[in-house]
Protein backbone atom coordinates (compact mmCIF):
# COMPACT_ATOMS: atom_id res chain seq x y z
CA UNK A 1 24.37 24.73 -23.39
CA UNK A 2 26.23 21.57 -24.71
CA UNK A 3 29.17 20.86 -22.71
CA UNK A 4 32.41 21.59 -23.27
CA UNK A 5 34.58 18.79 -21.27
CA UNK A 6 37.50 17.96 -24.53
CA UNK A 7 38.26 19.16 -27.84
CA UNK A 8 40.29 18.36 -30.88
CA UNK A 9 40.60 20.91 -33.48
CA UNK A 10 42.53 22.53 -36.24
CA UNK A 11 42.95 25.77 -34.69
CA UNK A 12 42.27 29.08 -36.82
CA UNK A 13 45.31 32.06 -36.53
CA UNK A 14 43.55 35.56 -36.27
CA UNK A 15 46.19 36.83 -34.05
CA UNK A 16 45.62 40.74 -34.25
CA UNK A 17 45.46 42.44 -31.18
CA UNK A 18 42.25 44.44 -29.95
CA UNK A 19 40.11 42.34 -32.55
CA UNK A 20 37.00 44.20 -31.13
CA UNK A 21 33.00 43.06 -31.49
CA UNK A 22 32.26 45.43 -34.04
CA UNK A 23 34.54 43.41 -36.27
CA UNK A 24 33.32 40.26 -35.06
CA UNK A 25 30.13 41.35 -36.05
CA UNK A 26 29.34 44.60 -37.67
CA UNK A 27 26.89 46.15 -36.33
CA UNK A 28 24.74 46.47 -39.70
CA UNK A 29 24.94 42.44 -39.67
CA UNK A 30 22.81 42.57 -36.24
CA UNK A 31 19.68 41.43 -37.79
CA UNK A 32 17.75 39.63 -34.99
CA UNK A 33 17.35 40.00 -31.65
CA UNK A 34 17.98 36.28 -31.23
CA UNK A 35 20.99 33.70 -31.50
CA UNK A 36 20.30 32.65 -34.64
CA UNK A 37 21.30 33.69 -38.14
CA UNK A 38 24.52 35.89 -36.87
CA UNK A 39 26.67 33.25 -38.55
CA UNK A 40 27.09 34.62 -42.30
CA UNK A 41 27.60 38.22 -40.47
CA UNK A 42 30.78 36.69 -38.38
CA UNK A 43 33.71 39.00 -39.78
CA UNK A 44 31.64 40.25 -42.51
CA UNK A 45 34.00 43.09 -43.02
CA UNK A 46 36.94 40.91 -43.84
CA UNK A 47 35.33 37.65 -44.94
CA UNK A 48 33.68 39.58 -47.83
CA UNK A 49 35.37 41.69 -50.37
CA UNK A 50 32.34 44.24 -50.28
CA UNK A 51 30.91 45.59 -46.99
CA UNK A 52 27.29 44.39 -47.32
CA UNK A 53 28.23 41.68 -49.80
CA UNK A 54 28.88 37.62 -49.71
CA UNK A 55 31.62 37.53 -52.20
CA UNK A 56 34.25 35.82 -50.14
CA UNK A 57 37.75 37.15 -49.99
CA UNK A 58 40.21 33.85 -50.47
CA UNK A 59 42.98 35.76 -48.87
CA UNK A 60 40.92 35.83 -44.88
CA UNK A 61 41.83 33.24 -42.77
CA UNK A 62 38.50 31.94 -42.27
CA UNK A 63 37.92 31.29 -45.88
CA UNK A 64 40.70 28.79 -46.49
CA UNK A 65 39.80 25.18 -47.15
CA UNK A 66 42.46 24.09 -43.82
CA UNK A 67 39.59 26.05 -41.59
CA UNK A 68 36.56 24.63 -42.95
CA UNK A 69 35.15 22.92 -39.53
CA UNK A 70 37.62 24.27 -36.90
CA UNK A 71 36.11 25.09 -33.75
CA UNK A 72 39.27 26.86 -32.08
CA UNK A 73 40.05 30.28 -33.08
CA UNK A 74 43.33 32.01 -32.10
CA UNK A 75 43.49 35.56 -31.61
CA UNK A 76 45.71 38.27 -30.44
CA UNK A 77 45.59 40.71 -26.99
CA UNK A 78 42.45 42.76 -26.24
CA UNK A 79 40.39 40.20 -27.99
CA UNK A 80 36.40 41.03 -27.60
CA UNK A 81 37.11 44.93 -27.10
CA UNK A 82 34.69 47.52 -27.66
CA UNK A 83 30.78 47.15 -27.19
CA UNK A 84 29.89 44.67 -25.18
CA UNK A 85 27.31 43.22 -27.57
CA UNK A 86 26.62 39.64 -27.12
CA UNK A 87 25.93 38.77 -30.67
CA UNK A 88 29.53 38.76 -31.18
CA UNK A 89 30.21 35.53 -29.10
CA UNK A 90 26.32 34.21 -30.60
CA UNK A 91 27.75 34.47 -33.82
CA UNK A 92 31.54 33.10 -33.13
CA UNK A 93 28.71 30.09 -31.53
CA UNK A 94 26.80 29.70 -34.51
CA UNK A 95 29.64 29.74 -36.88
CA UNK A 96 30.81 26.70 -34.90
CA UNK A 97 33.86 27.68 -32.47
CA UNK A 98 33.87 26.71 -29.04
CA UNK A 99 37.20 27.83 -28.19
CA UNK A 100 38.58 31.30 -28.56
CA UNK A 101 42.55 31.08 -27.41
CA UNK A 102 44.17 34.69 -27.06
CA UNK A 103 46.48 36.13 -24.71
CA UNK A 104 43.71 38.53 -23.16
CA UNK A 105 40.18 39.08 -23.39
CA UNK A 106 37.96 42.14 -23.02
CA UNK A 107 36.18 41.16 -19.42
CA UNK A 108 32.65 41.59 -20.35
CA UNK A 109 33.57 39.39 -24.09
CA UNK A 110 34.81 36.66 -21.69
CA UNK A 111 31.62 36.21 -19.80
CA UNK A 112 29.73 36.46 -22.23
CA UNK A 113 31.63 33.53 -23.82
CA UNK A 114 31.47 31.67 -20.84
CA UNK A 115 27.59 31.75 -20.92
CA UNK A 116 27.62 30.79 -24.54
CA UNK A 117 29.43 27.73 -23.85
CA UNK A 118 32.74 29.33 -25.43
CA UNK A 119 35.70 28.63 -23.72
CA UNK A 120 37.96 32.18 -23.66
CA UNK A 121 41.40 30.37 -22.94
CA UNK A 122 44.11 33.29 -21.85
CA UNK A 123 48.02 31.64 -22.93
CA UNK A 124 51.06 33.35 -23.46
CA UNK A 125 51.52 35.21 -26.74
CA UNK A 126 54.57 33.22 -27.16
CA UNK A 127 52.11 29.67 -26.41
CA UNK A 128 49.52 30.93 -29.13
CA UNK A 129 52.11 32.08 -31.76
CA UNK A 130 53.65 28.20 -31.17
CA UNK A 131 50.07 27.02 -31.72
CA UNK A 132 48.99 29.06 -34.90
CA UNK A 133 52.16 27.34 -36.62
CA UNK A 134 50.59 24.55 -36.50
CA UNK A 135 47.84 25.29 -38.46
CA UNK A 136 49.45 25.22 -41.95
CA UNK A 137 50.57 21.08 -41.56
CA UNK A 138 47.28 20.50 -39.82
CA UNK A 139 48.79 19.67 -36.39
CA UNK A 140 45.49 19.17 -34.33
CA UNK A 141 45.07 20.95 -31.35
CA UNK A 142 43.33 19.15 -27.96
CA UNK A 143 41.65 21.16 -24.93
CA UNK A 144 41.19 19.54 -21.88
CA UNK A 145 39.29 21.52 -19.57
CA UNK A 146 38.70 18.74 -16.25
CA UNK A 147 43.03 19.79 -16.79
CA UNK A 148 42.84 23.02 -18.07
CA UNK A 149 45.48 21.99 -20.43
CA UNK A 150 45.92 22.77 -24.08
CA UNK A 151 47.69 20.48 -25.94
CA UNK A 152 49.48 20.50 -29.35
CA UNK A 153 52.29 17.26 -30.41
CA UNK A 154 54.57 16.96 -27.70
CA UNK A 155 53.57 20.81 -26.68
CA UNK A 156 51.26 21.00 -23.19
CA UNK A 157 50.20 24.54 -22.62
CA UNK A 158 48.53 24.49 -18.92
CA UNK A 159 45.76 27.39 -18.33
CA UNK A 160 43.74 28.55 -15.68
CA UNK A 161 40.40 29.61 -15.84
CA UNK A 162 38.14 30.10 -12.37
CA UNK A 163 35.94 27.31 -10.74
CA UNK A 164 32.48 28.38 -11.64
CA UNK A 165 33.17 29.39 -15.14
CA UNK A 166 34.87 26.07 -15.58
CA UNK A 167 32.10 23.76 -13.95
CA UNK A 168 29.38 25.60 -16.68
CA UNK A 169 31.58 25.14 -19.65
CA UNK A 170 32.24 21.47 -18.53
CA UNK A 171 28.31 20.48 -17.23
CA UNK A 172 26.85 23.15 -19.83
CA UNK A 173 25.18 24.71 -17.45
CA UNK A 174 24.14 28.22 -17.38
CA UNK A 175 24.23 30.34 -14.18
CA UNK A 176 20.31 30.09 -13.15
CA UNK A 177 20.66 26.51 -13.20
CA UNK A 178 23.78 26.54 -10.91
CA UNK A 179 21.57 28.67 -8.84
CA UNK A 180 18.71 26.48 -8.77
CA UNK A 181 21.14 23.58 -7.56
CA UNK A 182 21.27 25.00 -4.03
CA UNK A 183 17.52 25.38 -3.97
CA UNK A 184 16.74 23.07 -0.87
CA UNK A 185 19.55 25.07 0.57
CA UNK A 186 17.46 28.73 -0.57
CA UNK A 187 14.37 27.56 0.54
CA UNK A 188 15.83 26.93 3.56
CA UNK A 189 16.93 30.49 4.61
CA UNK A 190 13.89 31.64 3.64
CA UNK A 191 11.84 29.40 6.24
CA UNK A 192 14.73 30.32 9.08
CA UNK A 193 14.90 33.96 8.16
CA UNK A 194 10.75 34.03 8.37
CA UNK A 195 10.32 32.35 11.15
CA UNK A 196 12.52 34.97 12.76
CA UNK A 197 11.30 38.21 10.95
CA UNK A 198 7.89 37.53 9.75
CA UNK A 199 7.44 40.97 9.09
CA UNK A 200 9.45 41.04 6.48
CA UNK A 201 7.54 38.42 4.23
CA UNK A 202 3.90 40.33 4.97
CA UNK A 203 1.91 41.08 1.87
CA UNK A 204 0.95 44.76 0.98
């Protein structure tokens, strides 16, 4: 995963509540088993004027020229609700967001995130309605996550997000390779704990 240590962004207001990951990504968009090629599908049933078509509506958020290259979308409560299909957050990752800023998340939608290298910041509704005004002058928005601050003008919105899912975002590290960093300390047990119940370790 790349890592995610700070951020500046125009930040992109989507703030309904219980946006869920069938309108991420509609299911008929799921066209690969893999990470790749989710992108065009992301909100297909409000990016497009046609479901199953790529005539653009001008009136969605995402299609406005201020969001061309944001990588910090803002959404409302619930956000990630529903199935708990990954190719939601693979496609929000494709598209090019690392940052999804709402004031809850759908538990399973956050991990995933996290394990995508998407940050799933939880602030205030009050905080993210502050931020989304910012979007139409072009105020930039900073994340610092060695702070877990968010940062807009003057405007310092502090977060909290837990250890582990902090250190992967920051080193871009997935959770087998956090494993694999206490292998000296696996290997280990394993020599201790045979040498005191071989029979556990016998072959068939």
């Amino acid at each position: 995963m790349t890592p995610l240590v700070t951020l500046e962004s125009r930040a992109v207001p989507l703030l309904r509540d219980n946006i869920d990951t069938d309108a991420i990504i509609p299911s008929r968009e799921m066209r690969s088993v893999s990470k790749d090629g989710l992108a065009d599908g992301l909100f297909a049933g409000w990016r497009y004027t046609a479901i199953g078509g790529r005539e653009i509506d001008p009136t969605f958020v995402l299609n406005q020229p201020e969001s061309k290259g944001a990588q910090i979308l803002l959404g409302g409560s619930n956000f990630g609700c529903g199935s708990s299909r990954e190719h939601a957050v693979w496609a929000l990752a494709e598209y090019g967001f690392r940052v999804v800023i709402a004031p809850s998340f759908s538990p399973i939608f956050q991990g995933n995130c996290i394990r995508n290298g998407i940050a799933p910041i939880v602030l205030p509704r009050e905080a993210v309605e502050q931020i989304a005004a910012g979007f139409a002058d072009g105020t930039p928005v900073t994340i610092d996550m060695p702070s877990c601050e968010v940062r807009m003008g003057l405007a310092v919105f502090p977060f909290s997000m837990e250890d582990e899912a902090r250190t992967m975002l920051i080193e871009g590290a997935d959770a087998i390779e956090l494993t694999l960093r206490h292998r000296a300390e696996i290997e280990g047990f394993f020599a201790r704990d045979a040498a005191v119940r071989p029979w556990i370790y016998l072959a068939d």
